[in-house]
PDB file of N, CA and C in Angstrom:
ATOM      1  N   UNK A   1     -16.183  11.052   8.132  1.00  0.00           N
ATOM      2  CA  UNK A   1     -16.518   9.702   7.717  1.00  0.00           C
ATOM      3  C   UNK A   1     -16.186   8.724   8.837  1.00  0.00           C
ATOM      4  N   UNK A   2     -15.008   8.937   9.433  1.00  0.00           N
ATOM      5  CA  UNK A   2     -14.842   7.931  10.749  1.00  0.00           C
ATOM      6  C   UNK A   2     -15.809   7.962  11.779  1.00  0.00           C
ATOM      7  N   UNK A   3     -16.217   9.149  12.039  1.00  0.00           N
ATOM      8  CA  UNK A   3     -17.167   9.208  12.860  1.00  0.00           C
ATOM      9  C   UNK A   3     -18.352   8.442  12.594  1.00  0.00           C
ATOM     10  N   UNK A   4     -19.183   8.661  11.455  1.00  0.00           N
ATOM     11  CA  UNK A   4     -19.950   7.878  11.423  1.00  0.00           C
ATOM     12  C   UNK A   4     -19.843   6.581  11.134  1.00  0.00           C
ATOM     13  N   UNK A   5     -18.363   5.954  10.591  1.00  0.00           N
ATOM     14  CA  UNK A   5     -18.474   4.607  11.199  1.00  0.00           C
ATOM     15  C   UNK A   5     -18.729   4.387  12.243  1.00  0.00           C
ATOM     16  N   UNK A   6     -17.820   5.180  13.281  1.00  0.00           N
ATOM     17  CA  UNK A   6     -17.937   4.630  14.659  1.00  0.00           C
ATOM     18  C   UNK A   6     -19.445   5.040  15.551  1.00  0.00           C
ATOM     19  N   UNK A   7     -20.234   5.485  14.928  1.00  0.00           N
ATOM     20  CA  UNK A   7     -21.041   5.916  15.836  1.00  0.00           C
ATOM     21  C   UNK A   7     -22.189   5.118  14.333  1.00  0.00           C
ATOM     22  N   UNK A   8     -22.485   4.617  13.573  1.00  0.00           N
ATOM     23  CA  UNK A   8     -23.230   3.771  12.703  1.00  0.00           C
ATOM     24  C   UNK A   8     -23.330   1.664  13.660  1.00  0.00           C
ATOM     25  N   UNK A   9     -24.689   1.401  13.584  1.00  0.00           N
ATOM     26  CA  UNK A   9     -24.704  -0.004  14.020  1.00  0.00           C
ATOM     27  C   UNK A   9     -23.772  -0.720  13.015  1.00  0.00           C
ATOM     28  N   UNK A  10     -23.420  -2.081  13.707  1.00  0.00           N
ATOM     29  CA  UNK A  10     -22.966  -2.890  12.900  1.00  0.00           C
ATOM     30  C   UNK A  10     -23.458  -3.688  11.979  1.00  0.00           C
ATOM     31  N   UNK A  11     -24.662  -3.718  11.881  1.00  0.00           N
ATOM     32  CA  UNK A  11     -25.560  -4.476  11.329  1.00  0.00           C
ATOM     33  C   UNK A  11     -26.764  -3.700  10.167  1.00  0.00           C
ATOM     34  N   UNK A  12     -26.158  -2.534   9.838  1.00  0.00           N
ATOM     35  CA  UNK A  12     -26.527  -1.191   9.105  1.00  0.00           C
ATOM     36  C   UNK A  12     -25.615  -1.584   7.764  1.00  0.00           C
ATOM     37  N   UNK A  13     -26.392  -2.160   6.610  1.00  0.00           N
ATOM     38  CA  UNK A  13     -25.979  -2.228   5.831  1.00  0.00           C
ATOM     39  C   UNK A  13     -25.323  -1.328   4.963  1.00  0.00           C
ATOM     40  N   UNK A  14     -25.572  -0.216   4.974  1.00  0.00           N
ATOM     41  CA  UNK A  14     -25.041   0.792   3.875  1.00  0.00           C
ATOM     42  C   UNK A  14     -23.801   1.468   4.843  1.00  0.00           C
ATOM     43  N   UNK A  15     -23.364   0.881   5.961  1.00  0.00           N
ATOM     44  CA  UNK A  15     -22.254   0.925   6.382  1.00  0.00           C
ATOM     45  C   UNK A  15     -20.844   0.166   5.616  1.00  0.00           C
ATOM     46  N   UNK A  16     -20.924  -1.009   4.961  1.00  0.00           N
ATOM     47  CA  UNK A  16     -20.266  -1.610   4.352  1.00  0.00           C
ATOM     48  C   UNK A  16     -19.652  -0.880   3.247  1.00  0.00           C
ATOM     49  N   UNK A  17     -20.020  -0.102   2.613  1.00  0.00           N
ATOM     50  CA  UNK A  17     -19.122   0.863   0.969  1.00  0.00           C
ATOM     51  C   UNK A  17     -18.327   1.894   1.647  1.00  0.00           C
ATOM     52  N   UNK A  18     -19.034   2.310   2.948  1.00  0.00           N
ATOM     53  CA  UNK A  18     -18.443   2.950   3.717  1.00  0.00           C
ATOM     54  C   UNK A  18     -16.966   2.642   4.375  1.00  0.00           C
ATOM     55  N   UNK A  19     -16.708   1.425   5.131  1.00  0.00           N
ATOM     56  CA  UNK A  19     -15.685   1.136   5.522  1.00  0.00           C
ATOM     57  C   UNK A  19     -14.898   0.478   4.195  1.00  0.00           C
ATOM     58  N   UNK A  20     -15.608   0.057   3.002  1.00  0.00           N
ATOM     59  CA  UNK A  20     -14.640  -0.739   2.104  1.00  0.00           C
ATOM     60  C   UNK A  20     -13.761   0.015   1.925  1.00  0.00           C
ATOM     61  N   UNK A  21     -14.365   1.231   1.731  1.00  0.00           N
ATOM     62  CA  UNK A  21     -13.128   2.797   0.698  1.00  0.00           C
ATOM     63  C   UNK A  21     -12.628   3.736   1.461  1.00  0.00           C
ATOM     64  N   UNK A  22     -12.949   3.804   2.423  1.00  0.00           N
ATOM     65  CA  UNK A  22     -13.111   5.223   3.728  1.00  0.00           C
ATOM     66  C   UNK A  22     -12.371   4.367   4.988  1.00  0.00           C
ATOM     67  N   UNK A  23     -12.190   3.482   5.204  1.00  0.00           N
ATOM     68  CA  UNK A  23     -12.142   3.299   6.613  1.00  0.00           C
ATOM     69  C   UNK A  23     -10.851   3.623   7.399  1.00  0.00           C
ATOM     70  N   UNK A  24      -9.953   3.874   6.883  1.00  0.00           N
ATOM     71  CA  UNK A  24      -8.063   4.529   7.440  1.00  0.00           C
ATOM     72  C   UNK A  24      -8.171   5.742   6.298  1.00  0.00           C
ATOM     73  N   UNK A  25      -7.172   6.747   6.606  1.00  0.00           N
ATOM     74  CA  UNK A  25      -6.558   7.716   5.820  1.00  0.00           C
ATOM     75  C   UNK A  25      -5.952   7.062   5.004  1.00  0.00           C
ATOM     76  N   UNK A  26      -4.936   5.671   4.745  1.00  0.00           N
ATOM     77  CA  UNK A  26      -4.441   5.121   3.606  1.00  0.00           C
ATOM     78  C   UNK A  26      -5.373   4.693   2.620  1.00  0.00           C
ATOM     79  N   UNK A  27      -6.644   4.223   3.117  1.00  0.00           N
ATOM     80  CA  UNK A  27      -7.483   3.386   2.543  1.00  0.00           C
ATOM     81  C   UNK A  27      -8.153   5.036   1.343  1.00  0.00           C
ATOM     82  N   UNK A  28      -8.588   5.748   2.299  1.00  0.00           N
ATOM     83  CA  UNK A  28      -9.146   7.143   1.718  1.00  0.00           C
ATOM     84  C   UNK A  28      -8.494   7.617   0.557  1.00  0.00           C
ATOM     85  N   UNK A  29      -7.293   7.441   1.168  1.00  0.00           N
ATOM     86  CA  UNK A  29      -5.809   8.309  -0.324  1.00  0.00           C
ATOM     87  C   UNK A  29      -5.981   7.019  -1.160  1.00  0.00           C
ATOM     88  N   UNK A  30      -6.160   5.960  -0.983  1.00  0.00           N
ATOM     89  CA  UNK A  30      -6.087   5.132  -2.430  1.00  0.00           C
ATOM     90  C   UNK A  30      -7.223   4.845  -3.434  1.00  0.00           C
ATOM     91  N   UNK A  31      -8.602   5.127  -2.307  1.00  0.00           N
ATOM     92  CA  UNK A  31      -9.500   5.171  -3.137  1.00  0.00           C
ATOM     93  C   UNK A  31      -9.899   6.643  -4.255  1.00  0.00           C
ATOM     94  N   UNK A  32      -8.953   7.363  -3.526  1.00  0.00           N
ATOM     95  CA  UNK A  32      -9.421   8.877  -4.486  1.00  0.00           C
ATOM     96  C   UNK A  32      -8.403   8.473  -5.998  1.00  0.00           C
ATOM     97  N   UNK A  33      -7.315   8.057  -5.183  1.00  0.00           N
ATOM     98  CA  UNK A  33      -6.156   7.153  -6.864  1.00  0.00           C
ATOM     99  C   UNK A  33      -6.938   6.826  -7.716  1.00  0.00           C
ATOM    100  N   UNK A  34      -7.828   5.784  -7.025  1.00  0.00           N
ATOM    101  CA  UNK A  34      -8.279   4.511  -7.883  1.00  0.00           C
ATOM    102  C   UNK A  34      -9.529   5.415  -8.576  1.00  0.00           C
ATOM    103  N   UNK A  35     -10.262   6.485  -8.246  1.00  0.00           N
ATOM    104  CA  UNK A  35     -10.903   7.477  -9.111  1.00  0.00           C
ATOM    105  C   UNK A  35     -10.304   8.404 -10.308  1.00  0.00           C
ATOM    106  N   UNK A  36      -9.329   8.607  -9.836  1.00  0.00           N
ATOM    107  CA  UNK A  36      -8.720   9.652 -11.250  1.00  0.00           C
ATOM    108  C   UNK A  36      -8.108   8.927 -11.790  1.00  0.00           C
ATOM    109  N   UNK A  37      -7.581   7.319 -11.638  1.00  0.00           N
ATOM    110  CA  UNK A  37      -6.543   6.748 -12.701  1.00  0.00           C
ATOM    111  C   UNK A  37      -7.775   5.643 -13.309  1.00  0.00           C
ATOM    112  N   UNK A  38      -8.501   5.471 -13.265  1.00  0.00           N
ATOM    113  CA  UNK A  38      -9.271   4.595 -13.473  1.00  0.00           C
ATOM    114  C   UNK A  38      -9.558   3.254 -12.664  1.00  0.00           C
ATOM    115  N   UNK A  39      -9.090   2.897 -11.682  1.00  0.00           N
ATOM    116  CA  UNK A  39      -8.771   1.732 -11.028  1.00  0.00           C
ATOM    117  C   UNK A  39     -10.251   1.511 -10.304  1.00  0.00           C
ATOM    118  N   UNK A  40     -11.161   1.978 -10.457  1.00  0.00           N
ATOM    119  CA  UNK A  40     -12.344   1.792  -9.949  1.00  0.00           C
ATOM    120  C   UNK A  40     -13.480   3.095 -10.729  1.00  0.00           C
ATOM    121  N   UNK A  41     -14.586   2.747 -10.232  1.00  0.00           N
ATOM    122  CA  UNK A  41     -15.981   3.702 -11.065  1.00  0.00           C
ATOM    123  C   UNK A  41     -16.249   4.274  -9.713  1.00  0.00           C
ATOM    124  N   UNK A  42     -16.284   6.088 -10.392  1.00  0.00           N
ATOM    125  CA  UNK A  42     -16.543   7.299  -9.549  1.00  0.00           C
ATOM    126  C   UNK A  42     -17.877   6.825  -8.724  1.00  0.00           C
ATOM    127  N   UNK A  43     -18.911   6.265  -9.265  1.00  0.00           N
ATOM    128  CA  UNK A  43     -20.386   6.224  -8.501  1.00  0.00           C
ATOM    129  C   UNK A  43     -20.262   5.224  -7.412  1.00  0.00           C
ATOM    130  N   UNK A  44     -19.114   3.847  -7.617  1.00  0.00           N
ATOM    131  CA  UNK A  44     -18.992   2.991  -6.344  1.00  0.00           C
ATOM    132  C   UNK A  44     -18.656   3.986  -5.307  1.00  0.00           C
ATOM    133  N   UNK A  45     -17.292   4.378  -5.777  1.00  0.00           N
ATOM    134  CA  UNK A  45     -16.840   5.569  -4.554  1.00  0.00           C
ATOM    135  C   UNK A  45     -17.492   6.613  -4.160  1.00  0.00           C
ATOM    136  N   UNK A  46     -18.524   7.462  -4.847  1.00  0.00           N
ATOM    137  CA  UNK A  46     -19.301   8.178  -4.040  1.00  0.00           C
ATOM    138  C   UNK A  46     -20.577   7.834  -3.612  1.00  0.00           C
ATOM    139  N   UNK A  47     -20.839   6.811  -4.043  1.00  0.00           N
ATOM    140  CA  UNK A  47     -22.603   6.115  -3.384  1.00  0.00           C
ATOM    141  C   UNK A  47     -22.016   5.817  -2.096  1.00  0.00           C
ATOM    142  N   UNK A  48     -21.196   5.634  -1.518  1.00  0.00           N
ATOM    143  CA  UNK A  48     -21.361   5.649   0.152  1.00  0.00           C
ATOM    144  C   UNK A  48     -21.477   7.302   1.024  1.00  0.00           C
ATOM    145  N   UNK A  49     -20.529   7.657   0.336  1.00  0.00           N
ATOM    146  CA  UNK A  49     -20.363   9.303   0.951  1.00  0.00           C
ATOM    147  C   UNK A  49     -21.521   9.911   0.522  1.00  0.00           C
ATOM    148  N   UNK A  50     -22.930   9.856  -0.596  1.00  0.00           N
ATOM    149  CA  UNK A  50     -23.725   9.991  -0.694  1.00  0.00           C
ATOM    150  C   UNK A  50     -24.981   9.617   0.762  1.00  0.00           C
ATOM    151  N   UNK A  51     -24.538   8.804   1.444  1.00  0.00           N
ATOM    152  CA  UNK A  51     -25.392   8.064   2.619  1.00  0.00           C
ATOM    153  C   UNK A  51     -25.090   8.937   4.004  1.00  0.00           C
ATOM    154  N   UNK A  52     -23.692   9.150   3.586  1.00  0.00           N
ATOM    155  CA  UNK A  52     -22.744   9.943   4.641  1.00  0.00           C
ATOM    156  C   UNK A  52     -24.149  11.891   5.159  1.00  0.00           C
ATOM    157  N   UNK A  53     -23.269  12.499   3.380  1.00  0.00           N
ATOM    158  CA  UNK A  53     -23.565  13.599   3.265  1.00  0.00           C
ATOM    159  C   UNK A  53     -23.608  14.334   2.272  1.00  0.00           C
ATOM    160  N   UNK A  54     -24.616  15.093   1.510  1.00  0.00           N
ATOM    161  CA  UNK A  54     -24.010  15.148  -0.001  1.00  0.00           C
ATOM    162  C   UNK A  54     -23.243  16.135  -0.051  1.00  0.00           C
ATOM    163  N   UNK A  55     -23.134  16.925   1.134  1.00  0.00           N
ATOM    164  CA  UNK A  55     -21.833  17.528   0.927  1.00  0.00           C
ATOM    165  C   UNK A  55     -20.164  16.889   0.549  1.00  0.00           C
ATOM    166  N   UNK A  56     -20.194  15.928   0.818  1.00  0.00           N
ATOM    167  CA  UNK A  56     -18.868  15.263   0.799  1.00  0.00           C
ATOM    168  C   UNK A  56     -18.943  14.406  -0.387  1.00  0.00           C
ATOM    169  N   UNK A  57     -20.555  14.448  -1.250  1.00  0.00           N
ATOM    170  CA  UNK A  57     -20.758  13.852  -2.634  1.00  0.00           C
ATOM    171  C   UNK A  57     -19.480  15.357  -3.659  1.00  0.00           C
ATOM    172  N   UNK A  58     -20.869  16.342  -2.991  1.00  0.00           N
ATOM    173  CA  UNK A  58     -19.817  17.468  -4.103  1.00  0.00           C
ATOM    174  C   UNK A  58     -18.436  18.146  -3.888  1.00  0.00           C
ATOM    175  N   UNK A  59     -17.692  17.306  -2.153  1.00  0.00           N
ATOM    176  CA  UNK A  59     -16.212  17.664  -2.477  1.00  0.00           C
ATOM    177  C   UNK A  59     -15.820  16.559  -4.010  1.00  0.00           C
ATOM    178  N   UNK A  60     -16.365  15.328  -3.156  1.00  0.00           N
ATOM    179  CA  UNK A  60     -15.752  14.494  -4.451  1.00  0.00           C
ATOM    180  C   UNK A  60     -15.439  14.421  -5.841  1.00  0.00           C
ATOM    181  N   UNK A  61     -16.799  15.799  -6.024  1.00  0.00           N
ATOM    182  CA  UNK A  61     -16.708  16.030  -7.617  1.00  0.00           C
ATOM    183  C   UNK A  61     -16.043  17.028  -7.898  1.00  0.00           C
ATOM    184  N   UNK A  62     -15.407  17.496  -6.952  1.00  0.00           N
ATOM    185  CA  UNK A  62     -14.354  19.137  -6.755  1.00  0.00           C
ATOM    186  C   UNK A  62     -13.485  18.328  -6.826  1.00  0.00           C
ATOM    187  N   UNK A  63     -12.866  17.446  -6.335  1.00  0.00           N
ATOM    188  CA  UNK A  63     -11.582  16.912  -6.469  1.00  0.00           C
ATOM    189  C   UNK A  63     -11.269  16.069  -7.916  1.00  0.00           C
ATOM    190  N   UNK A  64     -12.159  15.322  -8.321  1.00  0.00           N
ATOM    191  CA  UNK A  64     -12.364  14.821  -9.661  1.00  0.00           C
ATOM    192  C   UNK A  64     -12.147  15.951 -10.599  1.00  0.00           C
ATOM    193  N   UNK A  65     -12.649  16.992 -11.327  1.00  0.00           N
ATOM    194  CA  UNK A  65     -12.835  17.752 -11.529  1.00  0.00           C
ATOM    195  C   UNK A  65     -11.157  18.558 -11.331  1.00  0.00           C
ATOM    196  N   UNK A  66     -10.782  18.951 -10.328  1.00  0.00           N
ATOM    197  CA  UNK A  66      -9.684  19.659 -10.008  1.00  0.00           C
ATOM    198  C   UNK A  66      -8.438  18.477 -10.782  1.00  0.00           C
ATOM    199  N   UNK A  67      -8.855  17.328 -10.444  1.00  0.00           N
ATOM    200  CA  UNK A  67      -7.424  16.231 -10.830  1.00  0.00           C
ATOM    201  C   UNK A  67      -7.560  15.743 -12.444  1.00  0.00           C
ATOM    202  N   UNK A  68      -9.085  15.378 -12.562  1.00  0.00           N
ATOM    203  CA  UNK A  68      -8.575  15.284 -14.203  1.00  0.00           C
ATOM    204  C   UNK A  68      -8.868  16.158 -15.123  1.00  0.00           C
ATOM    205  N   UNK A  69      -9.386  17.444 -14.864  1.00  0.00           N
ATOM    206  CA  UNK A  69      -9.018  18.208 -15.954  1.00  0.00           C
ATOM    207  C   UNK A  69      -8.181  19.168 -15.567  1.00  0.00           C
ATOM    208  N   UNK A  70      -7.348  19.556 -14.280  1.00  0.00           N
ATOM    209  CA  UNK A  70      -6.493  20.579 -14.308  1.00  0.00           C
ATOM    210  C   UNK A  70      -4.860  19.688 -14.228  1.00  0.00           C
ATOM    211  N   UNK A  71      -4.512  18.887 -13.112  1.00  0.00           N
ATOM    212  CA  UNK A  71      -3.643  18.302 -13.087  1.00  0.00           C
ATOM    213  C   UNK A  71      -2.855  17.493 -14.402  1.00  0.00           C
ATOM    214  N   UNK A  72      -4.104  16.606 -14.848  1.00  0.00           N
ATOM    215  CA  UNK A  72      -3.732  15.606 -15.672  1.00  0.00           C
ATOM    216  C   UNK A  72      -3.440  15.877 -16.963  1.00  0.00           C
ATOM    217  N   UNK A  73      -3.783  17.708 -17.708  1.00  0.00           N
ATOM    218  CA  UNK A  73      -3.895  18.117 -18.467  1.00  0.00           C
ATOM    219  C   UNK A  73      -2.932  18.749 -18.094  1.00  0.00           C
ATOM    220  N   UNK A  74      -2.382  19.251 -17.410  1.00  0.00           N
ATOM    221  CA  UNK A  74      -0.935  20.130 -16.871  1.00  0.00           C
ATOM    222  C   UNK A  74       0.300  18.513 -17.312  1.00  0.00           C
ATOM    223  N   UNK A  75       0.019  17.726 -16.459  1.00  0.00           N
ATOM    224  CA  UNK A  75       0.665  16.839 -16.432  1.00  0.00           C
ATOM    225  C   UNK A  75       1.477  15.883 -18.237  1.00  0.00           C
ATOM    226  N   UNK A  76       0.249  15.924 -19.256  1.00  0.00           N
ATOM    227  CA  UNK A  76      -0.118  15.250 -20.222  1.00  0.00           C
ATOM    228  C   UNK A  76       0.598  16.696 -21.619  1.00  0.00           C
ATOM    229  N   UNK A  77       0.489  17.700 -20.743  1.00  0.00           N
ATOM    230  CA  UNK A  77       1.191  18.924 -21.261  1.00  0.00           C
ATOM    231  C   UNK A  77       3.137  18.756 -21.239  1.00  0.00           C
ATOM    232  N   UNK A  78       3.259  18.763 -20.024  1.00  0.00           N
ATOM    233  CA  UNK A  78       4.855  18.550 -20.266  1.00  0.00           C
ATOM    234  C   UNK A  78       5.615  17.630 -20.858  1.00  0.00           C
ATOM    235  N   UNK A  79       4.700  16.100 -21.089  1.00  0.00           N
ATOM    236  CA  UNK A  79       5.127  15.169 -21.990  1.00  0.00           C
ATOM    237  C   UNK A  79       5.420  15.149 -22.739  1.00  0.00           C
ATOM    238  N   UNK A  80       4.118  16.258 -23.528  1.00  0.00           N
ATOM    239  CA  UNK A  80       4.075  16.822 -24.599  1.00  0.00           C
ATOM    240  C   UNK A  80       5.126  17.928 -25.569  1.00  0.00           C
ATOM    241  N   UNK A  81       5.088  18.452 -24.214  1.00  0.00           N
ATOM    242  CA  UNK A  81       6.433  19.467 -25.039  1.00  0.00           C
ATOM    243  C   UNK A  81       7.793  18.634 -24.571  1.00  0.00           C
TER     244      UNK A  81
END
């Protein structure tokens, strides 16, 4: 994803969703947060990486997928007992 910021014009609009959510490794780790806790909608965050590659559409849905139904259900389990 950095790469193709840096190698995308500046004046390339569908560059913008790109750097909003993607643009540092901090920025990256908070936008995947803001997907599994609710703090934002899965399709904002992957309609850029969709422009990217759709390979990196269907990590996104591997990681979704891996965090709220294996983690959060592990997680929502020990509360429980």
């Amino acid at each position: 994803v950095t790469s193709f910021i840096h190698d995308a014009l500046s004046s390339n609009a569908s560059i913008e969703g790109v750097r909003m959510y993607y643009s540092s490794f901090p920025m990256a780790s908070f936008s995947l947060f803001m997907a599994i806790t609710g703090g934002d909608d899965w399709w904002n965050l992957v309609r850029p990486l969709l422009e990217i590659s759709e390979v990196y559409a269907v990590l996104f849905v591997l990681y979704i997928s891996l965090m709220v139904l294996g983690v959060m259900n592990i997680i929502t389990g020990i509360f429980v007992e």
